[in-house]
N, C-alpha and C. Protein backbone atom coordinates (compact mmCIF):
# COMPACT_ATOMS: atom_id res chain seq x y z
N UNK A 1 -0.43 25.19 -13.70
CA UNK A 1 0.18 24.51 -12.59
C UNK A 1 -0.18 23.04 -12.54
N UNK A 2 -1.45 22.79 -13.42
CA UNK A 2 -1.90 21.54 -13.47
C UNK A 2 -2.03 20.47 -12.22
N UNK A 3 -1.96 21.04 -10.51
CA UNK A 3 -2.41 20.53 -9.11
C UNK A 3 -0.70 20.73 -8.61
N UNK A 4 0.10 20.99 -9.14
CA UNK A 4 1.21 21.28 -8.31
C UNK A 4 1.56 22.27 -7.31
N UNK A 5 2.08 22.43 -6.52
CA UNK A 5 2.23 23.18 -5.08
C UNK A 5 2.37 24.48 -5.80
N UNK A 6 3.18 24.84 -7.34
CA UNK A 6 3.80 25.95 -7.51
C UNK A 6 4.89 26.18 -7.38
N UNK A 7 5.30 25.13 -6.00
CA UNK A 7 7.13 25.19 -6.04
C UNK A 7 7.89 24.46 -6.13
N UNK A 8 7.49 23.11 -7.13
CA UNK A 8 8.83 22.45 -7.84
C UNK A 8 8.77 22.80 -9.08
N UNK A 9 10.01 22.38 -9.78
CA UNK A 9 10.60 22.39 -11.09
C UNK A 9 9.73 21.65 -11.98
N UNK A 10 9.31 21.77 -13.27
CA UNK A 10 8.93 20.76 -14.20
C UNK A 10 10.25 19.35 -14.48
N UNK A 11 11.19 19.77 -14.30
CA UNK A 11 11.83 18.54 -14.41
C UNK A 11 11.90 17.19 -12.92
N UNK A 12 11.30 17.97 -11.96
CA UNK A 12 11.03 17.21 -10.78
C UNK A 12 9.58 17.02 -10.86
N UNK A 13 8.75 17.35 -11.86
CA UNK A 13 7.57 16.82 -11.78
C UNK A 13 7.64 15.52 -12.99
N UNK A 14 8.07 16.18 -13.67
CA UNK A 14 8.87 14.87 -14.78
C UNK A 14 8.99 13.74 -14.37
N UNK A 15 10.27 13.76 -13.35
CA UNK A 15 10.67 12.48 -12.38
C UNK A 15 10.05 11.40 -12.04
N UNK A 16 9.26 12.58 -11.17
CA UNK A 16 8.22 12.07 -10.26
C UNK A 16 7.32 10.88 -11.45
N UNK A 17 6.89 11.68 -12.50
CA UNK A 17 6.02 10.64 -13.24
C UNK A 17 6.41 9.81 -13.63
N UNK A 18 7.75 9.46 -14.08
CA UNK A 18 8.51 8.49 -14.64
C UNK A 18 8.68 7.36 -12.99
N UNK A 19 9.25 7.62 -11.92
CA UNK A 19 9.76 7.28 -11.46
C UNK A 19 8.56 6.52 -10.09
N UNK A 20 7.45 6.92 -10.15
CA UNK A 20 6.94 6.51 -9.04
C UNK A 20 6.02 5.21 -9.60
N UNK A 21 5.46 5.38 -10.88
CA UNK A 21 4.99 4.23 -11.29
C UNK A 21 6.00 2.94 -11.17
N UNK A 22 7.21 3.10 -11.27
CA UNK A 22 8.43 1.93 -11.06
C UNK A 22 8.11 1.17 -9.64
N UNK A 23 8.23 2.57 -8.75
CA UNK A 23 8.73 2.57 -7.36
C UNK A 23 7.25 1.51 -6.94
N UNK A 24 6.06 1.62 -7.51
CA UNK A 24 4.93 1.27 -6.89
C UNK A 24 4.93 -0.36 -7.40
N UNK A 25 5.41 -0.62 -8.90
CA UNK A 25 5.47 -2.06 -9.37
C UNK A 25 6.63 -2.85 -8.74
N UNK A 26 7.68 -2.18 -8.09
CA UNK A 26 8.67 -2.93 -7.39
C UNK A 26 7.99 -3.40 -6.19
N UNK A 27 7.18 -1.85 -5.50
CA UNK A 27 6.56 -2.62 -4.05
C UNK A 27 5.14 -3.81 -4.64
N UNK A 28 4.92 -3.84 -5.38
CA UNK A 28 3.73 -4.62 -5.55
C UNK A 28 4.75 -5.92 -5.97
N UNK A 29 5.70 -6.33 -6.61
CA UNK A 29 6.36 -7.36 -7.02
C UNK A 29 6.82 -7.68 -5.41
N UNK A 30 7.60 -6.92 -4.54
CA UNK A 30 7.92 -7.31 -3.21
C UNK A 30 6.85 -7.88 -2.44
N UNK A 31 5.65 -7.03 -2.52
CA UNK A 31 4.72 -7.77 -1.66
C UNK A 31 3.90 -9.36 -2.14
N UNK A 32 4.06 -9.54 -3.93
CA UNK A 32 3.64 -10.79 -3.88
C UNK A 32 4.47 -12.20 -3.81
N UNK A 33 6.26 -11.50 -3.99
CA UNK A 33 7.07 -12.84 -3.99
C UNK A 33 7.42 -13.07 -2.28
N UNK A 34 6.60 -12.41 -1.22
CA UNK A 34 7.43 -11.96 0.38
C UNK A 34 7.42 -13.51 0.95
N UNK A 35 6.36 -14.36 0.36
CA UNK A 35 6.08 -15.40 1.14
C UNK A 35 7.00 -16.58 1.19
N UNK A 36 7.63 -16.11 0.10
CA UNK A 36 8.59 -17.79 -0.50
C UNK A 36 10.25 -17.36 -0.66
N UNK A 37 10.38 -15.35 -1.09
CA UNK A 37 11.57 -15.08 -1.06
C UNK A 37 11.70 -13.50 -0.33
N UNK A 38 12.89 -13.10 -0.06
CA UNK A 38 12.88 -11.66 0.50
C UNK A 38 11.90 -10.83 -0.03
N UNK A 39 11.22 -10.36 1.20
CA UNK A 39 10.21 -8.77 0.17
C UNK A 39 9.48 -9.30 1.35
N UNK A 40 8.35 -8.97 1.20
CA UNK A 40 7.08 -9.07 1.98
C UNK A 40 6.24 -7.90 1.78
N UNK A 41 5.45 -7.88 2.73
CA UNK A 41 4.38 -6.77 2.93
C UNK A 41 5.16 -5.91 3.58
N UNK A 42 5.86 -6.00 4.67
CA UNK A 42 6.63 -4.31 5.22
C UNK A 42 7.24 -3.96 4.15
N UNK A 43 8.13 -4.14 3.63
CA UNK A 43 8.93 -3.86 2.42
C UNK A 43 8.62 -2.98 1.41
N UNK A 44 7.13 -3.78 1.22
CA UNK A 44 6.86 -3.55 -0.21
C UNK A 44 5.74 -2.37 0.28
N UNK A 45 5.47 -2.06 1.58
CA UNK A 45 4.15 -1.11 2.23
C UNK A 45 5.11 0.38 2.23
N UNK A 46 6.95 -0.03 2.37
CA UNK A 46 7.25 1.32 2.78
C UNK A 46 7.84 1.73 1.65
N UNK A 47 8.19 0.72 0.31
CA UNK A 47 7.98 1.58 -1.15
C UNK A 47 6.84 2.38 -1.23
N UNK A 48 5.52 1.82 -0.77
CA UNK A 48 4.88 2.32 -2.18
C UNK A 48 4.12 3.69 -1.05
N UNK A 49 4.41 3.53 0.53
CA UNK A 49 4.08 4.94 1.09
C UNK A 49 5.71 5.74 0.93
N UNK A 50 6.49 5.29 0.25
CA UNK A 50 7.90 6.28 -0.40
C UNK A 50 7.14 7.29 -1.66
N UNK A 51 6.25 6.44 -2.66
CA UNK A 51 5.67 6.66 -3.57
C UNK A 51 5.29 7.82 -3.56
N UNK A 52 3.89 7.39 -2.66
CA UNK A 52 2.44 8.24 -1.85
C UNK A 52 3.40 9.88 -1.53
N UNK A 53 4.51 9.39 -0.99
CA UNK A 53 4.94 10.81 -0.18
C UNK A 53 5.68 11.48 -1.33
N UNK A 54 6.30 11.11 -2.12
CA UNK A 54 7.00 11.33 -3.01
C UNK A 54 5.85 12.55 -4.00
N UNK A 55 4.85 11.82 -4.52
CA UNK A 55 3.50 12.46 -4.76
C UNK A 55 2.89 13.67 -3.87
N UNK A 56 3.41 13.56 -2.89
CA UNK A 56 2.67 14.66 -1.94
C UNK A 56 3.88 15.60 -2.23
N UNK A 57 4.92 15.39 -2.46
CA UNK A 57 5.87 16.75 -2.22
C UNK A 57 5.76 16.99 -3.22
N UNK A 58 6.01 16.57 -4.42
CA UNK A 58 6.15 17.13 -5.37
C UNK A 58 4.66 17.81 -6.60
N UNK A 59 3.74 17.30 -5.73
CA UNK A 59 2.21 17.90 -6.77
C UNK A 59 1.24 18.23 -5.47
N UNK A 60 1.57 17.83 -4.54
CA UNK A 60 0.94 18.73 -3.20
C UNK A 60 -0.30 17.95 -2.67
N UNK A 61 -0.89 17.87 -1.71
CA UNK A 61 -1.46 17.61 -1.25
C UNK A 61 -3.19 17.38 -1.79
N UNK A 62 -3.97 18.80 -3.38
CA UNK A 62 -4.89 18.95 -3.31
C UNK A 62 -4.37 17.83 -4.81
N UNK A 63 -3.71 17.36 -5.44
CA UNK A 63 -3.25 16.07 -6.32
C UNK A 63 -3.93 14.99 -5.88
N UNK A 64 -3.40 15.16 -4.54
CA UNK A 64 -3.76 13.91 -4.06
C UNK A 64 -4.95 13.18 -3.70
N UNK A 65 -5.52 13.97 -3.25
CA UNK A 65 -7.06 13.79 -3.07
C UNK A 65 -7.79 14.16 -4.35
N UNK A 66 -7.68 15.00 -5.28
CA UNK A 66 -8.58 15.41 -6.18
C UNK A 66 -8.31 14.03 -7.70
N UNK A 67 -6.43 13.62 -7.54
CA UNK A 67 -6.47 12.72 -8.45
C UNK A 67 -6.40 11.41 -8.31
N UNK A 68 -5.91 10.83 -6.55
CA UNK A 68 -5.51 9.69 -6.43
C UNK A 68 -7.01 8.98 -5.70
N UNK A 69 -7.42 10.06 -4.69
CA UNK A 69 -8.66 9.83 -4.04
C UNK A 69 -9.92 9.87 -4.15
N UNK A 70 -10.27 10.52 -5.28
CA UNK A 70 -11.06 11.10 -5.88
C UNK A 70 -12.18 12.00 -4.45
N UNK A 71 -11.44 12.70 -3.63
CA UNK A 71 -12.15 13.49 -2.74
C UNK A 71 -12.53 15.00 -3.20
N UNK A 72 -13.39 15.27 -3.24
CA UNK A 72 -14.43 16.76 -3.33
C UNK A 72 -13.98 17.45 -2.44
N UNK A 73 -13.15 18.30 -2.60
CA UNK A 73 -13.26 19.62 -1.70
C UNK A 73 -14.12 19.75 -1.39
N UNK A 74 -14.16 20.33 0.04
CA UNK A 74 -15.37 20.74 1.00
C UNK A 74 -14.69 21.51 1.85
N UNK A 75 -13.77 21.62 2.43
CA UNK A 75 -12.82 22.39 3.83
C UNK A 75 -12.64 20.99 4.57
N UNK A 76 -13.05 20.16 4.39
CA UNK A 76 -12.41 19.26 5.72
C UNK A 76 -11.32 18.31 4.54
N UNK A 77 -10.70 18.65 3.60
CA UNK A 77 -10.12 17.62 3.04
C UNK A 77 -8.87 17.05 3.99
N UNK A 78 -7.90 17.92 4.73
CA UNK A 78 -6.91 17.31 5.75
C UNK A 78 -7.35 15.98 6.47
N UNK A 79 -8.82 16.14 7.03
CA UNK A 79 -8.77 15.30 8.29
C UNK A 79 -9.76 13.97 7.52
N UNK A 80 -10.53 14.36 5.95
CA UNK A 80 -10.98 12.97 5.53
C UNK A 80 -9.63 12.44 4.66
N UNK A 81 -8.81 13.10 4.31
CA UNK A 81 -7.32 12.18 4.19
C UNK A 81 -6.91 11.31 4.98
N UNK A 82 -6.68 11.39 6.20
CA UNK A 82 -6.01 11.32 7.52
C UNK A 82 -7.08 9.92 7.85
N UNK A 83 -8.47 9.93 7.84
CA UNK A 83 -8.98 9.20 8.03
C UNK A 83 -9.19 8.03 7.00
N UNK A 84 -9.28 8.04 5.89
CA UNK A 84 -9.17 7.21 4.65
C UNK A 84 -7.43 6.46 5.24
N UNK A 85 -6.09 7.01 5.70
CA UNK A 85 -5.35 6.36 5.69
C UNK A 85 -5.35 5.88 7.10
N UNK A 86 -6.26 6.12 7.79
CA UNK A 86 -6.34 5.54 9.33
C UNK A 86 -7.36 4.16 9.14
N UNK A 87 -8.06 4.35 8.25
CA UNK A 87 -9.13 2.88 7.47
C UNK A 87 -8.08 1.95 7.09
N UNK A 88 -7.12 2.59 6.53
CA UNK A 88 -6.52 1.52 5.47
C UNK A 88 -5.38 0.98 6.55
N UNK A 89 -5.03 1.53 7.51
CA UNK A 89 -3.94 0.87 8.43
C UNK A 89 -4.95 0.24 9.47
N UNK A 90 -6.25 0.03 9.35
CA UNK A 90 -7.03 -0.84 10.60
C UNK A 90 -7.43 -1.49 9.85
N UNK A 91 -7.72 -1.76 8.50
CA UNK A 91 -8.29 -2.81 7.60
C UNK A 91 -6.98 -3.79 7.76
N UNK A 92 -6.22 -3.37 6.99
CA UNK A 92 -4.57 -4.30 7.29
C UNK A 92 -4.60 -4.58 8.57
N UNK A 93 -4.87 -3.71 9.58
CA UNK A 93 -4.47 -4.66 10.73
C UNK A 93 -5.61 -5.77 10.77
N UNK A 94 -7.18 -5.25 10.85
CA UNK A 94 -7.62 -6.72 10.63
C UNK A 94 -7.51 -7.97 9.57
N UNK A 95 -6.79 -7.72 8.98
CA UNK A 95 -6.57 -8.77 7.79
C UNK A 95 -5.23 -9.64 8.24
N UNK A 96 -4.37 -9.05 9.10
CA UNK A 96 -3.24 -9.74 9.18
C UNK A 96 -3.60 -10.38 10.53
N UNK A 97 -4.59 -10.03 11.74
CA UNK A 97 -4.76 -10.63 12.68
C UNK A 97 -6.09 -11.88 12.23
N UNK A 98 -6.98 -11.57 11.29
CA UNK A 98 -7.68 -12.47 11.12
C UNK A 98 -6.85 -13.78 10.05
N UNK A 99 -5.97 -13.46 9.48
CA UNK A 99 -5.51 -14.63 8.66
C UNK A 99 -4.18 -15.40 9.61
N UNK A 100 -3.61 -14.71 10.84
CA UNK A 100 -2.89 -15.25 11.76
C UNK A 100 -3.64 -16.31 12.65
N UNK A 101 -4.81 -15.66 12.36
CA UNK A 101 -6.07 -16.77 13.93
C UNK A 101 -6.54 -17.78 12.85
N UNK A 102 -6.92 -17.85 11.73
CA UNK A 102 -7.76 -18.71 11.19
C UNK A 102 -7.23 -20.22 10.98
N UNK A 103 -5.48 -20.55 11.08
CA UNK A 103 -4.93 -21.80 11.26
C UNK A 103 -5.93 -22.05 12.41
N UNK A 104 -6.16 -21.30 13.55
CA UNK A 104 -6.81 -21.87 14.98
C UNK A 104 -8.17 -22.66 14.66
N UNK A 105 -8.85 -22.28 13.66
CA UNK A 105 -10.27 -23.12 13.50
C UNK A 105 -10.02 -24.01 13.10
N UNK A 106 -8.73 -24.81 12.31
CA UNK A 106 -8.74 -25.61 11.56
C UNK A 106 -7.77 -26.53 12.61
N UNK A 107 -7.69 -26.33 13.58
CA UNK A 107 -6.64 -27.31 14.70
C UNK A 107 -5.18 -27.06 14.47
N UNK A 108 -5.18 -25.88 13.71
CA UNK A 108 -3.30 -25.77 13.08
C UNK A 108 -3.10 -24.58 14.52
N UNK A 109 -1.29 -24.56 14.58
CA UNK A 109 -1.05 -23.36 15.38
C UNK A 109 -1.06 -22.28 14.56
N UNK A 110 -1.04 -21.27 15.74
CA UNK A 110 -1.43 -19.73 15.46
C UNK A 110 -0.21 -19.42 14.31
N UNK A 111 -0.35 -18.53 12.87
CA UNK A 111 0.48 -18.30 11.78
C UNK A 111 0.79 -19.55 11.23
N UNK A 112 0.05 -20.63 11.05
CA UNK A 112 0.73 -21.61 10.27
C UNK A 112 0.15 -21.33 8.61
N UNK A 113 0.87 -21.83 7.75
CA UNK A 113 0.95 -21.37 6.98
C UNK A 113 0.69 -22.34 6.31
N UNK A 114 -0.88 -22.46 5.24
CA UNK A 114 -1.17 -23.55 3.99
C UNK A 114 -1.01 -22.91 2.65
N UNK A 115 -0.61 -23.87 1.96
CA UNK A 115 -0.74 -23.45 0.29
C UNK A 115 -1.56 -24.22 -0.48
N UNK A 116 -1.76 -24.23 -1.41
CA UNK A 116 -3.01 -24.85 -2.36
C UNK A 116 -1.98 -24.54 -3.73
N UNK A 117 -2.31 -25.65 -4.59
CA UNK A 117 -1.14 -25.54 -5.61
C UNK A 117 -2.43 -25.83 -6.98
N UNK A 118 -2.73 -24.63 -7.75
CA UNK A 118 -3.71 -24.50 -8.70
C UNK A 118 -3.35 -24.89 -9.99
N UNK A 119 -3.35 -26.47 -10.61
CA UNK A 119 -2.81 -26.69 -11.96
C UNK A 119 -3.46 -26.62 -12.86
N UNK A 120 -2.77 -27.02 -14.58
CA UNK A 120 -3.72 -26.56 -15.61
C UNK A 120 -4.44 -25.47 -15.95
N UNK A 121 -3.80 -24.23 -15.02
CA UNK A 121 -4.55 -23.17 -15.19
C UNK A 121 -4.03 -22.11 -16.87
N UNK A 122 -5.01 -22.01 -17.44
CA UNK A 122 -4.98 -21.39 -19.07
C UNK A 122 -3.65 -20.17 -18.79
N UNK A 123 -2.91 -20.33 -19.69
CA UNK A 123 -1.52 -19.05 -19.84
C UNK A 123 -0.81 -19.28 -18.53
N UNK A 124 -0.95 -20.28 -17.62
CA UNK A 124 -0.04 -19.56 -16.91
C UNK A 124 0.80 -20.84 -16.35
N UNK A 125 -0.30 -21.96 -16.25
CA UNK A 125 0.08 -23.73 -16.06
C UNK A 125 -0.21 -23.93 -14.14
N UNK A 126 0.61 -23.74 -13.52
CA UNK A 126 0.89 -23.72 -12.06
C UNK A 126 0.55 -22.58 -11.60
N UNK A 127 0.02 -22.70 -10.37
CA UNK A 127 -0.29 -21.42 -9.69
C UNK A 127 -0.02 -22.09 -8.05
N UNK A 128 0.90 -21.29 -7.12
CA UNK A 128 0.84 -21.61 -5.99
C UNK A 128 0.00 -20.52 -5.20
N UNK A 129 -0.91 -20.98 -4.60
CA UNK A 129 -1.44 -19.71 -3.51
C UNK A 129 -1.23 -20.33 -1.90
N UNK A 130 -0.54 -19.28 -1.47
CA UNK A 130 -0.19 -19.36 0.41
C UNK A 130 -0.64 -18.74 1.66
N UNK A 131 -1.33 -18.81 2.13
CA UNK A 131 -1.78 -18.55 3.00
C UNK A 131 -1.43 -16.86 3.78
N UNK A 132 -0.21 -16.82 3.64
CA UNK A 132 0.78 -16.24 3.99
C UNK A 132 0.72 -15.08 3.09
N UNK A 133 0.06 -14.99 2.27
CA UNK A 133 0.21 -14.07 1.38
C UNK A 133 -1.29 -13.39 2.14
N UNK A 134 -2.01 -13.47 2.90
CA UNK A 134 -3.33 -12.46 3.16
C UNK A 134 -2.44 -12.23 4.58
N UNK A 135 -1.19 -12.32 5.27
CA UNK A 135 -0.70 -11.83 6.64
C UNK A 135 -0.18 -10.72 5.27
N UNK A 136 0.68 -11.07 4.62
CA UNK A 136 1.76 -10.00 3.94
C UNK A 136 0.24 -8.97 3.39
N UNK A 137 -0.43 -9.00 2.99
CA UNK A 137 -1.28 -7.93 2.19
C UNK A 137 -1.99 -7.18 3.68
N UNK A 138 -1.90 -7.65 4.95
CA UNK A 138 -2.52 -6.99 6.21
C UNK A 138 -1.09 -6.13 6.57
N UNK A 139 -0.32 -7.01 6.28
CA UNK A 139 0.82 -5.66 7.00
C UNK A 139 0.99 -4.98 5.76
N UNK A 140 0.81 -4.82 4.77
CA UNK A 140 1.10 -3.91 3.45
C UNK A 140 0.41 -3.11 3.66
N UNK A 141 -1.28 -3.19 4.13
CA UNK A 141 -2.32 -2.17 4.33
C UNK A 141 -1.50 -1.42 5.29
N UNK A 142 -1.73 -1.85 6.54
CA UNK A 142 -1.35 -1.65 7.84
C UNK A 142 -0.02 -0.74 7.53
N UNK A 143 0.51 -0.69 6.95
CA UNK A 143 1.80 0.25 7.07
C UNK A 143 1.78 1.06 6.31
N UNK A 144 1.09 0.89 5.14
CA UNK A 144 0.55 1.98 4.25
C UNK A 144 0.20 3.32 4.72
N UNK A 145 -1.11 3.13 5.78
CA UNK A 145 -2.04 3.10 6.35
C UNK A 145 -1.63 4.44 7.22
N UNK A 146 -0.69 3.77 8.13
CA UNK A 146 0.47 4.53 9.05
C UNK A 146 1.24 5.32 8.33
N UNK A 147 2.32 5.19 8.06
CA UNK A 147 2.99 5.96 7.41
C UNK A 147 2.50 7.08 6.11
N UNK A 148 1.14 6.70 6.11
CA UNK A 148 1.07 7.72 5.60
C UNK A 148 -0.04 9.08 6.14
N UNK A 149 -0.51 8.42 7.24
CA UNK A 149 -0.96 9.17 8.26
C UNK A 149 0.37 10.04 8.96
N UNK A 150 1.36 8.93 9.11
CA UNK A 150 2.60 10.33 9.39
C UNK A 150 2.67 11.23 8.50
N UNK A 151 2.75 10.71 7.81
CA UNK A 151 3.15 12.17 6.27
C UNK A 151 2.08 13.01 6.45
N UNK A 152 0.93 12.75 5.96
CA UNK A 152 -0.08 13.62 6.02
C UNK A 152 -0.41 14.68 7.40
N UNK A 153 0.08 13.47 8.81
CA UNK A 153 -0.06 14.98 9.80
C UNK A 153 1.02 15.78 9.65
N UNK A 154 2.62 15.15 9.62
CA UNK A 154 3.09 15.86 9.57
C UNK A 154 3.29 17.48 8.36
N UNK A 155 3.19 16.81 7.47
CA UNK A 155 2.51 17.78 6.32
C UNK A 155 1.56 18.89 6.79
N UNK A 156 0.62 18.28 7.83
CA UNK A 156 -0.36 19.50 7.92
C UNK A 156 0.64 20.41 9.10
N UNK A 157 1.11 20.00 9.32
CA UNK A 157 1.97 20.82 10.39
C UNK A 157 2.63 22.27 9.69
């Protein structure tokens, strides 16, 4: 069965392997171009918990923790799931409220947005980094976080 529920198809476990590694490099490409073009962190948070869930239906729940989480069975695996994705949607939230306030120390308004433009850098030449990119990686957590705390309760249901 190799961690699968028992009740999908090998050609839907197939899929799944082909298809979620895509699904996860699209949301990671959305969440790093969000600042300058369409995508962002919501976007790219509700690919890659499409992913996460996608993974849960189709190889089940003890996959998930035994291959993605690396969690030890014990009997409480439901509710240290549940809590690992309740961390990761309060980490994002503090990351997107602390990089919204920090223009405030510097006399800027609240969400203003700096970039730093990194040249001469080896293989790559230009590098822009934006500010804006640690709000997009707080709501990426942050929705992660959530939504996949829905899945998971609802799942335990």
């Amino acid at each position: 069965m190799n961690g699968s529920s028992g009740r999908t198809t090998v050609i839907s476990r197939t899929v799944a392997r082909i298809v979620v590694p895509i699904i996860l490099v699209t949301a990671i490409a959305l969440l790093f171009r969000g600042h300058n073009l369409p995508g962002g962190g919501f976007i790219g948070a509700v690919l890659a918990a499409a992913a996460f869930a996608l993974v849960y239906i189709i190889f089940g729940l003890e996959f998930i923790q035994r291959e993605v989480l690396a969690i030890k069975p014990d009997g409480s695996e439901q509710h240290r799931l549940v809590e690992t994705y309740r961390w990761m949607a309060s980490l994002g939230l503090a990351i997107a409220v602390g990089s919204s306030l920090a223009p405030l120390a510097f006399g800027a308004p609240f969400l203003t947005q700096g970039v730093l433009f990194l040249e001469h850098l080896p293989l790559y030449g230009e590098l822009e980094v934006a500010s804006a990119f640690a709000f997009d990686l707080g709501v990426f957590f942050a929705v992660v976080g959530g939504l996949l705390t829905i899945v998971a309760e609802v799942g335990n249901e």
